[in-house]
Protein backbone atom coordinates (compact mmCIF):
# COMPACT_ATOMS: atom_id res chain seq x y z
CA UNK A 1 103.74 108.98 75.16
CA UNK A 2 101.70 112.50 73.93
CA UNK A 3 99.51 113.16 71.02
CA UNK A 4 98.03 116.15 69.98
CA UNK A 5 94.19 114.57 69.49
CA UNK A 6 92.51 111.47 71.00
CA UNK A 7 89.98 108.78 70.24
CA UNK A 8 86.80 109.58 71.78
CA UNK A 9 85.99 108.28 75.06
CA UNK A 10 84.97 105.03 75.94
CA UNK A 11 84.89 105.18 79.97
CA UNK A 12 84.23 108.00 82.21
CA UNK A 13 87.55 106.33 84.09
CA UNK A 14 89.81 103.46 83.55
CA UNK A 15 91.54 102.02 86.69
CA UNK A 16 94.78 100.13 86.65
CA UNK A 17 94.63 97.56 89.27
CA UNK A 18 91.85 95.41 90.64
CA UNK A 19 93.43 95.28 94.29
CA UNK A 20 91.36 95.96 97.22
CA UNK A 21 92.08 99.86 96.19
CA UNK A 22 91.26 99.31 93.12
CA UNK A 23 87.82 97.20 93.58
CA UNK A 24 86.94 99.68 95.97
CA UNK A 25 87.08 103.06 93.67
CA UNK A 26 85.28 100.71 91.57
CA UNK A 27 82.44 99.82 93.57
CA UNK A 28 82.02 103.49 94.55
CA UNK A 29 81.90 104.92 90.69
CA UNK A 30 79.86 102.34 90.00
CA UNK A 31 77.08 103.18 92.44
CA UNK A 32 77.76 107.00 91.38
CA UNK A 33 76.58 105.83 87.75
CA UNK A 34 79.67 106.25 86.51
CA UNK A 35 81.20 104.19 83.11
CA UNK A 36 84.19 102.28 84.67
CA UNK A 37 86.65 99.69 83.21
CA UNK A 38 89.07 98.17 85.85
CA UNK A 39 92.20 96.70 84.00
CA UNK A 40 93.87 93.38 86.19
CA UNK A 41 97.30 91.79 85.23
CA UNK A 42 96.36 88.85 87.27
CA UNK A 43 93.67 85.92 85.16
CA UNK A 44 91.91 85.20 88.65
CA UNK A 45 91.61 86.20 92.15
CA UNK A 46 95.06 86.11 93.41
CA UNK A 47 94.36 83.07 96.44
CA UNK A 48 97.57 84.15 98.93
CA UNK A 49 97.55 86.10 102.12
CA UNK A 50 98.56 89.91 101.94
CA UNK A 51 96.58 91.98 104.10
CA UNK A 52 95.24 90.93 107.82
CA UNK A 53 94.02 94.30 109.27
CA UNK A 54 91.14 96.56 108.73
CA UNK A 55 89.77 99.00 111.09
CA UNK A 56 86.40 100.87 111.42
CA UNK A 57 86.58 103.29 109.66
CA UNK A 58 87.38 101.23 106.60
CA UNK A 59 84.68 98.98 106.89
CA UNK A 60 82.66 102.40 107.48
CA UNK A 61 83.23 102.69 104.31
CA UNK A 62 82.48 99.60 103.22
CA UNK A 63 79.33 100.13 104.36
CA UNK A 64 78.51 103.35 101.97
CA UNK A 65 78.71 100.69 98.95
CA UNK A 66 76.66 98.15 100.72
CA UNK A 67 79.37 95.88 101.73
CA UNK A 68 80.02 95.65 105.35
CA UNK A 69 77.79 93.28 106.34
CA UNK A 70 79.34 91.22 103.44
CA UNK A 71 82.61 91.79 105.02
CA UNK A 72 81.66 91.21 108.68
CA UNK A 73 80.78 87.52 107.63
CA UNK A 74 84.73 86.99 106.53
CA UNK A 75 86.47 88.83 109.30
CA UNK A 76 86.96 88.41 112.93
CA UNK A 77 86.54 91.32 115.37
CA UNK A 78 89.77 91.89 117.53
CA UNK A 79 88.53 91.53 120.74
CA UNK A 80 91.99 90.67 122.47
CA UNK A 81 93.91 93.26 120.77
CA UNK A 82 97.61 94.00 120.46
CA UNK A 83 100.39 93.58 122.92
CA UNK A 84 104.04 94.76 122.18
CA UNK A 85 106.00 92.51 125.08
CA UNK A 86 109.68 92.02 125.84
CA UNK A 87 111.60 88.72 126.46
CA UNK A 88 110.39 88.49 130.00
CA UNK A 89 106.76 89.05 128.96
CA UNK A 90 106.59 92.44 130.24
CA UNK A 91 104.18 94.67 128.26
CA UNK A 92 106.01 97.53 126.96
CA UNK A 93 102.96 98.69 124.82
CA UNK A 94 99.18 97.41 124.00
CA UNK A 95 96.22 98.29 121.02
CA UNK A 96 93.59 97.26 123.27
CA UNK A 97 90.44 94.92 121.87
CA UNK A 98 86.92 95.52 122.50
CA UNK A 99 83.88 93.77 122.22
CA UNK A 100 81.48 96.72 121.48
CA UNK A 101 81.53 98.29 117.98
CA UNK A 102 83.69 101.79 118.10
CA UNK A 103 82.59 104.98 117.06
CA UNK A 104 82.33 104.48 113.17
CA UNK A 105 79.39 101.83 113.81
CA UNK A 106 81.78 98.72 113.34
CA UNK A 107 84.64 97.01 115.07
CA UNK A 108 87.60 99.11 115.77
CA UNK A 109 89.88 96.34 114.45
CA UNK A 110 89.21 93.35 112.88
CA UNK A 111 91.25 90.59 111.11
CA UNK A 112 90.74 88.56 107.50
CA UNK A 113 92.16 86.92 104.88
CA UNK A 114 92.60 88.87 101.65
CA UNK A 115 90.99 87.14 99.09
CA UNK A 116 87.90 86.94 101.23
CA UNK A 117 87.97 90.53 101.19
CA UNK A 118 89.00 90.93 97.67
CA UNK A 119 86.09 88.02 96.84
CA UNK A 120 83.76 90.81 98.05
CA UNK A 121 84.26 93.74 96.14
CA UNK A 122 84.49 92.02 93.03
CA UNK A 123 81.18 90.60 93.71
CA UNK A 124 79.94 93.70 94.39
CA UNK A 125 81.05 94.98 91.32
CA UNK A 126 78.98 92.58 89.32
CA UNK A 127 76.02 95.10 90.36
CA UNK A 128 77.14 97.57 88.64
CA UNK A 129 76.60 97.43 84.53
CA UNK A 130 78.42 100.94 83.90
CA UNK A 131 81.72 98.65 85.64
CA UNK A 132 83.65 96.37 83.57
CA UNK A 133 86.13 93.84 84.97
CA UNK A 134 89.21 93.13 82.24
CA UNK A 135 91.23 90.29 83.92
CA UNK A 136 94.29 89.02 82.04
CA UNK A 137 95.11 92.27 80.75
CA UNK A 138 98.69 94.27 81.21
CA UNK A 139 98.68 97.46 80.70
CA UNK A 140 101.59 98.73 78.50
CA UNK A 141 101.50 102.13 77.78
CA UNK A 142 99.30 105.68 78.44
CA UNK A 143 98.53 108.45 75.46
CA UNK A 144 97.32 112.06 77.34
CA UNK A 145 95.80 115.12 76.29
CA UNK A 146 94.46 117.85 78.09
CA UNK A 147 91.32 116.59 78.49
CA UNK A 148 91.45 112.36 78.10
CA UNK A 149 93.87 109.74 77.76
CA UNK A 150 93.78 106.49 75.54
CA UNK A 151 95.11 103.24 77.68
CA UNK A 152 96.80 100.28 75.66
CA UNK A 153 96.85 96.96 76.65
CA UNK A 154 98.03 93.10 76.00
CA UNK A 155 95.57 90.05 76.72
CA UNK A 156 98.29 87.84 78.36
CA UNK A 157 96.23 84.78 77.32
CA UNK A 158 96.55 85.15 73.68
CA UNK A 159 99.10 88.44 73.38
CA UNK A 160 96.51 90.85 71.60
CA UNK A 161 96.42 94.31 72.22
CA UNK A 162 93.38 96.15 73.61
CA UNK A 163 92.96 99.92 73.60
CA UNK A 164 90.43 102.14 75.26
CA UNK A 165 89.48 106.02 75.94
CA UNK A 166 89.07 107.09 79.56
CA UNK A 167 88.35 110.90 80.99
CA UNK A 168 90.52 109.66 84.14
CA UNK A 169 92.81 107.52 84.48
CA UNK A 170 93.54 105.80 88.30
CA UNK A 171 96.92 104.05 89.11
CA UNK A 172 96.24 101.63 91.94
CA UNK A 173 98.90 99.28 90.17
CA UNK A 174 100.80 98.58 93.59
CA UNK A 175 104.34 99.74 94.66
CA UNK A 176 105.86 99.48 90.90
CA UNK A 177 103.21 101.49 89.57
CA UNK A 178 103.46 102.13 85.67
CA UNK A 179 100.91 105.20 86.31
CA UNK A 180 103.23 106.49 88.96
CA UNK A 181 106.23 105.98 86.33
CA UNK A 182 104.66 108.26 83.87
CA UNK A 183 103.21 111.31 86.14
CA UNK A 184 106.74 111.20 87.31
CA UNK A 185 108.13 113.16 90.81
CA UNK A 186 110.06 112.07 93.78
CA UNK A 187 109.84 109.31 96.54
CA UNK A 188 109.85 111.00 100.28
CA UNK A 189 111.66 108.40 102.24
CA UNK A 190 110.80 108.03 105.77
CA UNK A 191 113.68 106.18 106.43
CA UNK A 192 112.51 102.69 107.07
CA UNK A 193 113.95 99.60 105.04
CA UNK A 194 113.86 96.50 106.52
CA UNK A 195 113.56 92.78 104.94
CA UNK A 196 111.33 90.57 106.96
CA UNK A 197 109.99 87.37 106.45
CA UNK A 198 106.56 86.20 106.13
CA UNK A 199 105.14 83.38 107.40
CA UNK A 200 101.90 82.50 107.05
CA UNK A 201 100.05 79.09 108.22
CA UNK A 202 97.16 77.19 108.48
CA UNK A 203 97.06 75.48 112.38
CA UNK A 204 95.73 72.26 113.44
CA UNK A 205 92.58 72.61 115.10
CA UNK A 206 93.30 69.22 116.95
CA UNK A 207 97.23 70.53 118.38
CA UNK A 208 97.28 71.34 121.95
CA UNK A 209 100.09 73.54 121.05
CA UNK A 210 98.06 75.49 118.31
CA UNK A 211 95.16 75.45 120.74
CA UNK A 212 97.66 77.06 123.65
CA UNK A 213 98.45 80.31 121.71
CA UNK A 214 97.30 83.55 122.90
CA UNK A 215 94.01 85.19 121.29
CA UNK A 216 95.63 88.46 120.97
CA UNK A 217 98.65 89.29 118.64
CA UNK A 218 101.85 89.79 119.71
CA UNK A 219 105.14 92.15 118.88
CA UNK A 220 107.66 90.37 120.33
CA UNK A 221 110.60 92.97 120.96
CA UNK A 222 113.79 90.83 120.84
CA UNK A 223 116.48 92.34 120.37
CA UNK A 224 117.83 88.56 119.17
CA UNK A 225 115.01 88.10 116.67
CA UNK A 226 112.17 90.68 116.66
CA UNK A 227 108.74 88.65 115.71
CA UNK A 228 105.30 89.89 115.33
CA UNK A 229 102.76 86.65 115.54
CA UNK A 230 99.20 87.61 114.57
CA UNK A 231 96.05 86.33 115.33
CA UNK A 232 94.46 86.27 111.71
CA UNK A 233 90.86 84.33 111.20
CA UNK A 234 89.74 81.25 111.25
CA UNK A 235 92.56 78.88 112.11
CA UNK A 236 95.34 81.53 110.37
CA UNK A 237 98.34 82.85 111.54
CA UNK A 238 101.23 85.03 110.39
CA UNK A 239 104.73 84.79 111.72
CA UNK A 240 106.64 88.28 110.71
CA UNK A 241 110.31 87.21 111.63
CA UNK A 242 112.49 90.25 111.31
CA UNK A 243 115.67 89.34 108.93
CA UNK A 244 119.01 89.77 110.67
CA UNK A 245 122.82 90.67 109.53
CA UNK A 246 124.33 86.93 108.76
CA UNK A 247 120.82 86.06 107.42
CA UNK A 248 120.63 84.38 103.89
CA UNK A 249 117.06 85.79 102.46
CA UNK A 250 116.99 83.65 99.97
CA UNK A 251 117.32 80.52 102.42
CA UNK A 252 115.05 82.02 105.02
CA UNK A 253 111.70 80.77 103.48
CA UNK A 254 112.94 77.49 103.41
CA UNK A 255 111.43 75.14 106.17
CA UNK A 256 114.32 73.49 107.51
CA UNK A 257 115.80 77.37 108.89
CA UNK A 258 112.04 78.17 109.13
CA UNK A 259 110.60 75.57 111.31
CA UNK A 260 113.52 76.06 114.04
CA UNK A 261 112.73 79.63 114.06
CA UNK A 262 108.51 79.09 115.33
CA UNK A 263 109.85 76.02 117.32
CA UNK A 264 108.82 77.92 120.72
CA UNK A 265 105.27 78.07 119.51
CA UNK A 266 104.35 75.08 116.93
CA UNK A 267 106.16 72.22 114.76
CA UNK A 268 105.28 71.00 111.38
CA UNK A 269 102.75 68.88 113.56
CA UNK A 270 100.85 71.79 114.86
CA UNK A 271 100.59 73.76 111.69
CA UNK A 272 100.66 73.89 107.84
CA UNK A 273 102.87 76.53 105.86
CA UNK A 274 100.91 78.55 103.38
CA UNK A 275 103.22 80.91 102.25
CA UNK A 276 106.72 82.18 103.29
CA UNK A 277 108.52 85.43 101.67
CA UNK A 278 110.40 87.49 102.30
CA UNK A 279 109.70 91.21 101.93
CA UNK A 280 111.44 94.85 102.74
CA UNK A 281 108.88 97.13 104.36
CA UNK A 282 109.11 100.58 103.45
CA UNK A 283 107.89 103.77 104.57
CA UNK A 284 107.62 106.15 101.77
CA UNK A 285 105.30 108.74 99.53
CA UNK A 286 105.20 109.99 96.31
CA UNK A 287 104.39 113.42 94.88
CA UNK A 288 102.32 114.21 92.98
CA UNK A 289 99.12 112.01 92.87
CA UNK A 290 98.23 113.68 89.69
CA UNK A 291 99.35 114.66 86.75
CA UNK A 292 96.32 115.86 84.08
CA UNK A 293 94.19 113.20 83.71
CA UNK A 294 96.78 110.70 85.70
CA UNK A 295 95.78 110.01 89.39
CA UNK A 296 97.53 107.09 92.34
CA UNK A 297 95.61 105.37 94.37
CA UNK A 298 96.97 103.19 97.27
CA UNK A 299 100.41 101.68 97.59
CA UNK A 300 101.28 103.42 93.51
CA UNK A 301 101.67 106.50 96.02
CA UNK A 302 102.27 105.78 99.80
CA UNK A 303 103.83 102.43 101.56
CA UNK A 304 104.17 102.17 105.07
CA UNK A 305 105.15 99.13 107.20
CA UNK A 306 102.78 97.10 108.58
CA UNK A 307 103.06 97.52 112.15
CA UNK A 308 99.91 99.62 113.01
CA UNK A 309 98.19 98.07 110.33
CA UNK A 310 96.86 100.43 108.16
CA UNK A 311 98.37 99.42 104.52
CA UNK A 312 95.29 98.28 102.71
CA UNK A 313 92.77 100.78 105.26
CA UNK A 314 95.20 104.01 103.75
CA UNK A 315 94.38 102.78 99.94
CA UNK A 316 90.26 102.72 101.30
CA UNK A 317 90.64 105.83 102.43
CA UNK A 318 91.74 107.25 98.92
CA UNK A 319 89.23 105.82 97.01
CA UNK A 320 86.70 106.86 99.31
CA UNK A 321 88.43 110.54 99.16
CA UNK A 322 88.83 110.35 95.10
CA UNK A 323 85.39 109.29 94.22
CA UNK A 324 82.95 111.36 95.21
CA UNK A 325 85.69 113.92 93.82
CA UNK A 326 85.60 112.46 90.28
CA UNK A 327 81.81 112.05 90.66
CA UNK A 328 81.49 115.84 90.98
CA UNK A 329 83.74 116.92 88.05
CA UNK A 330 81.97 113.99 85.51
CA UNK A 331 78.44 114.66 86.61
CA UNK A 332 78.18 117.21 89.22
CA UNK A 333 79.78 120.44 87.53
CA UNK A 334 82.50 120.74 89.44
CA UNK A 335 85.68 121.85 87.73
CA UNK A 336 89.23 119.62 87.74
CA UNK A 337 90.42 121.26 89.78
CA UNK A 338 88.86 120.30 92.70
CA UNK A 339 90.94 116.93 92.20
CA UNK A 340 93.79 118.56 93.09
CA UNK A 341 92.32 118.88 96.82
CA UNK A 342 93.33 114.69 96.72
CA UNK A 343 96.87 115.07 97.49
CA UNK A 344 96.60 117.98 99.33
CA UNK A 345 94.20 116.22 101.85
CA UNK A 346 95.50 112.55 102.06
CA UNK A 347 99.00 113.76 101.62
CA UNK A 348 99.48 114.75 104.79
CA UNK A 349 96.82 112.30 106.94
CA UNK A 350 98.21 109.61 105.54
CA UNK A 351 101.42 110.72 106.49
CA UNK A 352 100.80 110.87 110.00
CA UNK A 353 99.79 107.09 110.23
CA UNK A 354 102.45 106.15 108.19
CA UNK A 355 105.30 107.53 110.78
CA UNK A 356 103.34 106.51 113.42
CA UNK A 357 104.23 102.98 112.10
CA UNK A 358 107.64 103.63 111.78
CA UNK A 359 107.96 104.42 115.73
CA UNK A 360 106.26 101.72 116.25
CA UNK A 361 108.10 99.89 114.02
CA UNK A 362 111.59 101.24 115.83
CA UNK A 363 110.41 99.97 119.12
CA UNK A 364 109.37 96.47 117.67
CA UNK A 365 113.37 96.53 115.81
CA UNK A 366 115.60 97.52 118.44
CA UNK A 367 118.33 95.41 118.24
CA UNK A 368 120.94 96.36 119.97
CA UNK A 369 120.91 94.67 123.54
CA UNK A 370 122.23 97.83 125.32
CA UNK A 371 119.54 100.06 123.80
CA UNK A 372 116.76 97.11 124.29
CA UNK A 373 117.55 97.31 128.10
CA UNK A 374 117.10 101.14 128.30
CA UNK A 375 113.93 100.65 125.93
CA UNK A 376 111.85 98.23 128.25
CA UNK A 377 113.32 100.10 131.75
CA UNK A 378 112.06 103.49 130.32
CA UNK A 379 108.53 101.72 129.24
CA UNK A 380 107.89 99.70 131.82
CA UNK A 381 108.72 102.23 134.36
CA UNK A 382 104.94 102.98 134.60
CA UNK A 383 101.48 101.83 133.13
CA UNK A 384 102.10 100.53 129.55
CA UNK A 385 101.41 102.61 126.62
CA UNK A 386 98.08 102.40 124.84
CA UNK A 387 98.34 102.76 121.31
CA UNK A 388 95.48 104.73 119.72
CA UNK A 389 94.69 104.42 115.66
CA UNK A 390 95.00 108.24 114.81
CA UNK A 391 92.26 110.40 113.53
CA UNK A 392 94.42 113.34 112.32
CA UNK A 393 93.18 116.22 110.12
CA UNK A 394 93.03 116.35 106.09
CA UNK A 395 95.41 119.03 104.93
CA UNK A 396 94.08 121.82 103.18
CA UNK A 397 91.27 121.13 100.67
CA UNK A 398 87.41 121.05 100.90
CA UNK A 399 87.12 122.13 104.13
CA UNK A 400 86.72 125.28 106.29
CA UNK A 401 89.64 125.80 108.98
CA UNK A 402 89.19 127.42 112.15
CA UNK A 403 87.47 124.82 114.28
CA UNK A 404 88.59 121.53 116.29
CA UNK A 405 86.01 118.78 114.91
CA UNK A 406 86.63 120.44 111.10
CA UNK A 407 88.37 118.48 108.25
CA UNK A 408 88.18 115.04 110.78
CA UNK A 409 85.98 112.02 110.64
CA UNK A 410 82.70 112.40 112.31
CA UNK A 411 81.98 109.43 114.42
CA UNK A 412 78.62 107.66 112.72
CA UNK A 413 76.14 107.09 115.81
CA UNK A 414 72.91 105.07 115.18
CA UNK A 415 69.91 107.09 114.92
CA UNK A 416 66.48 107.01 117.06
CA UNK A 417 64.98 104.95 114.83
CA UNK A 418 68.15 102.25 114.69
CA UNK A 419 69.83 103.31 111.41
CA UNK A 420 73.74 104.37 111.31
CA UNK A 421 73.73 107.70 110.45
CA UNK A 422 75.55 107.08 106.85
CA UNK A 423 72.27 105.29 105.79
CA UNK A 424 70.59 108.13 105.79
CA UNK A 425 73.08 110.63 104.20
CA UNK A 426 73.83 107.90 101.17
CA UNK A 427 77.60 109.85 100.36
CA UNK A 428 75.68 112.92 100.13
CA UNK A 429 76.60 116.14 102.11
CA UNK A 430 74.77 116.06 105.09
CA UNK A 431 74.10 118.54 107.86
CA UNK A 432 73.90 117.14 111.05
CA UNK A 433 72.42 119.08 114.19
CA UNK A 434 70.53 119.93 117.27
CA UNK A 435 67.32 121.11 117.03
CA UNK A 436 67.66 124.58 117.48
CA UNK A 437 68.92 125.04 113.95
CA UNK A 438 67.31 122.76 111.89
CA UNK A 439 65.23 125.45 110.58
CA UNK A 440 68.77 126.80 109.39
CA UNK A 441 70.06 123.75 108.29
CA UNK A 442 66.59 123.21 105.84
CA UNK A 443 67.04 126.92 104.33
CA UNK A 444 70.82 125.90 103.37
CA UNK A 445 69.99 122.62 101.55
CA UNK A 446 67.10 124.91 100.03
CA UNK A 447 69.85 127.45 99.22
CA UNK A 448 72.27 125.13 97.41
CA UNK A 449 69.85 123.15 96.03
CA UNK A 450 70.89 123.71 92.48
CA UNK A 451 74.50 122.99 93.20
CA UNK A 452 74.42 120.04 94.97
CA UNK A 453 72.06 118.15 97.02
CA UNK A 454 72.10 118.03 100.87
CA UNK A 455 70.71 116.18 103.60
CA UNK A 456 69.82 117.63 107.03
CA UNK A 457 69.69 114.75 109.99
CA UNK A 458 68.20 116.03 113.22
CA UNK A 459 70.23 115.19 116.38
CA UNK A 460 67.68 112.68 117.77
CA UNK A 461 69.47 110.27 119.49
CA UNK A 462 72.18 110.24 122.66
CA UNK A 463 74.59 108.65 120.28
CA UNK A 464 74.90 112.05 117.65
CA UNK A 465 73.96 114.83 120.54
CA UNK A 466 77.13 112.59 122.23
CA UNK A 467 78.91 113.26 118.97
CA UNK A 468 77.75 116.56 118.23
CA UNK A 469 79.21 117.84 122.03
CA UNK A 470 82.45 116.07 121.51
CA UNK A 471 82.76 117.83 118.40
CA UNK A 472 82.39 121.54 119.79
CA UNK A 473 79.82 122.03 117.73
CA UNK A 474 75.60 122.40 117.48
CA UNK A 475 75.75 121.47 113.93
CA UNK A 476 78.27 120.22 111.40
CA UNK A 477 78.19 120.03 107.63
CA UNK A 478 79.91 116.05 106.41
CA UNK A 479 81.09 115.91 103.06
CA UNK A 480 80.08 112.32 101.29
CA UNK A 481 83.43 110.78 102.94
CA UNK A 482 82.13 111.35 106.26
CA UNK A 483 84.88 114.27 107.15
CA UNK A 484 83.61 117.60 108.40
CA UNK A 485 83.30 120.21 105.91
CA UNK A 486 82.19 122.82 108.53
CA UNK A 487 81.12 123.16 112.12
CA UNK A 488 78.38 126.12 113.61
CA UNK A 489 76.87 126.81 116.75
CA UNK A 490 74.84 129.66 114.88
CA UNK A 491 72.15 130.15 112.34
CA UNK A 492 74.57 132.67 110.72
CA UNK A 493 77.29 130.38 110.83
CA UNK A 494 75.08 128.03 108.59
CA UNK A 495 74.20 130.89 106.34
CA UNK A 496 77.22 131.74 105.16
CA UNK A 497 77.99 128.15 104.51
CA UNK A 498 75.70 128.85 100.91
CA UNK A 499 78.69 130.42 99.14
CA UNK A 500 81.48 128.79 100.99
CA UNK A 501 80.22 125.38 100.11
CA UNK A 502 80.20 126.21 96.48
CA UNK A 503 83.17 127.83 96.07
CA UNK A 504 85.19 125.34 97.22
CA UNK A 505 83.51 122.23 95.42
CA UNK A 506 84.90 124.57 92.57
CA UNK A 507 81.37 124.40 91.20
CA UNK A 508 81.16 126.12 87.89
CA UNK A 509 78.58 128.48 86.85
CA UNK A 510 74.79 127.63 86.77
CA UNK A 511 73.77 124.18 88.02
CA UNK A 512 70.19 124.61 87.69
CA UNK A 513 69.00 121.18 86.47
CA UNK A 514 71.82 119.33 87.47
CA UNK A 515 71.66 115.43 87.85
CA UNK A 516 70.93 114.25 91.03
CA UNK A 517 73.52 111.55 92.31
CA UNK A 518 71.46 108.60 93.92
């Protein structure tokens, strides 16, 4: 729907979707001071399973809204890792566990229950009074302009309509997304549709055979019944049972074919079924992520299958990507387009875990016996293969090309004095660097001061020189997401970082008097 003008505006943003996406974005505009209403189909907390896996980096981010130690209290730290094993209990591949925290100051996997997760970030949002939670409430239609959009709305309880004003409005509505309906575009298929069944359960704490099973998870490559059986929290597990030609999907949920099917590991003694469904993972993204004032978020614009784990951590990723974005164009002069640097960064990152999955994936659904032989021969012909969570680059967007450590992740080593390094830069552009160019790295944040504000951290400790070296690099310039803007090894380097920075925040004329973000 189009109209030529536009109530006034009631929210600096109105996001569709109150998923862990969603919640997120929230959390994040929130502490930028921005006026948010999130709009939630669901009355309440939605109580089943979904998500199991987060990684460090996404509780690294977590952790820039004040949440990670919130989270670290409902999740368990994957010490025993990942194995991918054959019939014969060789291991053809392994994610290996750890006991330390990884380079983003937090376990480099962990495991939880959703609605423990999702329990968190909408308590965090109840810090925020510029974020309002509207549960109950479908959204049913869109107005734009140029400049706004109006949002409409039905209260399921009672069927009245609700309407508001919004600058932005962010689709993180889920793989049916209405927001992605209206921007329009294609679907790039990565060729991966496959039903599966899920399995979740509850074991008995007292069962010597629920007691027996392994700590870590496993991919069981079958070629007779591919499984993956995860080691959740608490006393969870999920059973992902791979649906077969001669299957009946609709009968597969039902315990008397699904009890037969985890026979080799428990019995309706050992455990209790939460939830069974069956699903079709999909490997997939959409283009474009925006359209005007329309912007995805999450699954509304990339799927993947879940076997590396990194559905719900690629939706965390956008919102941390998005907000500070939208945070400069409301309130920090930058112009719109600067959002268009969204797609064109996560586009292609995202991307490269997604197909990562899907190999994985093809290993894990081999079922032809012939080609399952040559499979395990060819990978257990040596040492097996360790499976590594990608840190690829951003594609092209804020960020200067040219050198190794740019438009990645920084790793975020504690500080001499004990703090991770991201409580000192706040999601604030921070320069980070040895002490020969601090003096440099002062005279740029003096330099830009009127644009935007910046924070220099000295190299003090082993853990950031360690970083630093790794990087290439005697100094680096992080954007608020943590991702390098810029690297230099000379004062001059630094220098000419004044008008680079600006230009490509798309910063419009004079900022002088700007407001300070927090």
């Amino acid at each position: 729907m189009a109209r030529s003008t536009i109530a006034p505006c009631t929210y600096d943003i109105a996001i569709i979707g109150c998923g862990p996406t969603g919640a997120l974005l929230a959390n994040m505009l929130g502490q930028a001071g921005l006026h948010v209403v999130l709009l939630e189909r669901q009355a309440g907390l939605n109580q089943l399973p979904r998500a199991v896996h987060i990684d460090g980096e996404t509780v690294r981010i977590l952790q820039s809204v004040d949440l990670a130690d919130a989270m670290a209290k409902v999740s368990r730290p994957s010490v025993a890792g990942t194995k991918f094993v054959n019939p014969a209990g060789q291991t053809l591949m392994f994610r290996p566990g750890t006991k330390e925290n990884g380079p983003h100051g937090w376990p480099a996997h962990s495991h939880f229950h959703q609605p423990n997760l999702e329990t968190v970030l909408r308590q965090g949002l109840a810090r925020f009074q510029s974020v309002e939670l509207l549960s109950g409430h479908e959204v049913v239609g869109i107005e734009e302009t140029a400049d706004a959009a109006l949002v409409h709305a039905r209260e399921l309880a009672n069927g009245r309509t609700w309407s508001c004003g919004a600058r932005y409005v962010v689709g993180a509505d889920g793989a049916r997304s209405l927001v992605r309906q209206q921007i329009g575009g294609e679907m790039e298929d990565l060729q991966l549709h496959q039903p599966w069944l899920v399995v979740d359960v509850l074991m008995d704490p007292e069962s010597e055979r629920a007691q027996a099973m392994p700590e870590y998870s496993v991919q069981l490559c079958d070629p007779v019944r591919p499984m993956s059986i995860i080691r959740v929290e608490g006393n969870r597990r999920r059973w992902e049972i791979m649906v077969m030609p001669g299957d009946d999907p609709d009968r597969m949920a039902d315990p008397a074919h699904l009890w037969p099917m985890l026979a080799p590991w428990i019995g309706p003694n050992d455990a209790t079924i939460e939830r069974s469904a069956v699903y079709t993972f999909h490997a997939l993204i959409a283009s474009p992520w925006r359209r005007g004032t329309l912007l995805l978020a999450g699954d509304s614009c990339h799927q993947t299958p879940p076997f590396l784990g990194q559905g719900l951590c690629a939706g965390m990723r956008d919102a941390a990507n998005l907000a500070w974005k939208l945070a400069m164009v409301l309130k920090g002069g930058a112009a719109p387009g600067l959002l268009d640097t969204y797609e064109t960064e996560r586009s292609p990152h995202v991307a490269a875990f997604i197909k990562l999955a899907a190999e994985l994936g093809g290993v894990l659904q081999t079922t032809d016996p012939m080609l399952a032989a040559e499979r395990d021969a060819r990978m257990t012909a040596g040492e097996a293969i360790v499976i590594r969570i990608p840190e690829p680059s951003l594609g092209p967007g804020v960020w200067i090309s040219g050198a190794p450590a740019n438009g990645r992740i920084f790793p975020q080593p504690r500080l001499a004095d004990g703090r991770l390094m991201d409580q000192v830069s706040r999601r604030r552009f921070a320069m980070v660097c040895k002490p020969a160019l601090l003096e440099s790295a002062y005279r740029l944040a003096r330099d830009i001061e009127q644009e935007l504000e910046l924070v220099v951290i000295a190299a003090d400790s082993p853990g950031i020189l360690q970083a630093l070296e790794a990087s290439g690099a005697a100094a680096v310039l992080l954007r608020p997401d943590g991702y390098v803007f810029a690297s230099a090894n000379a004062a001059a380097d630094i220098a000419g970082l004044s008008h680079q920075l600006p230009a490509l925040l798309h910063l419009k004329g004079d900022r002088a008097g700007m407001e300070k973000r927090a």
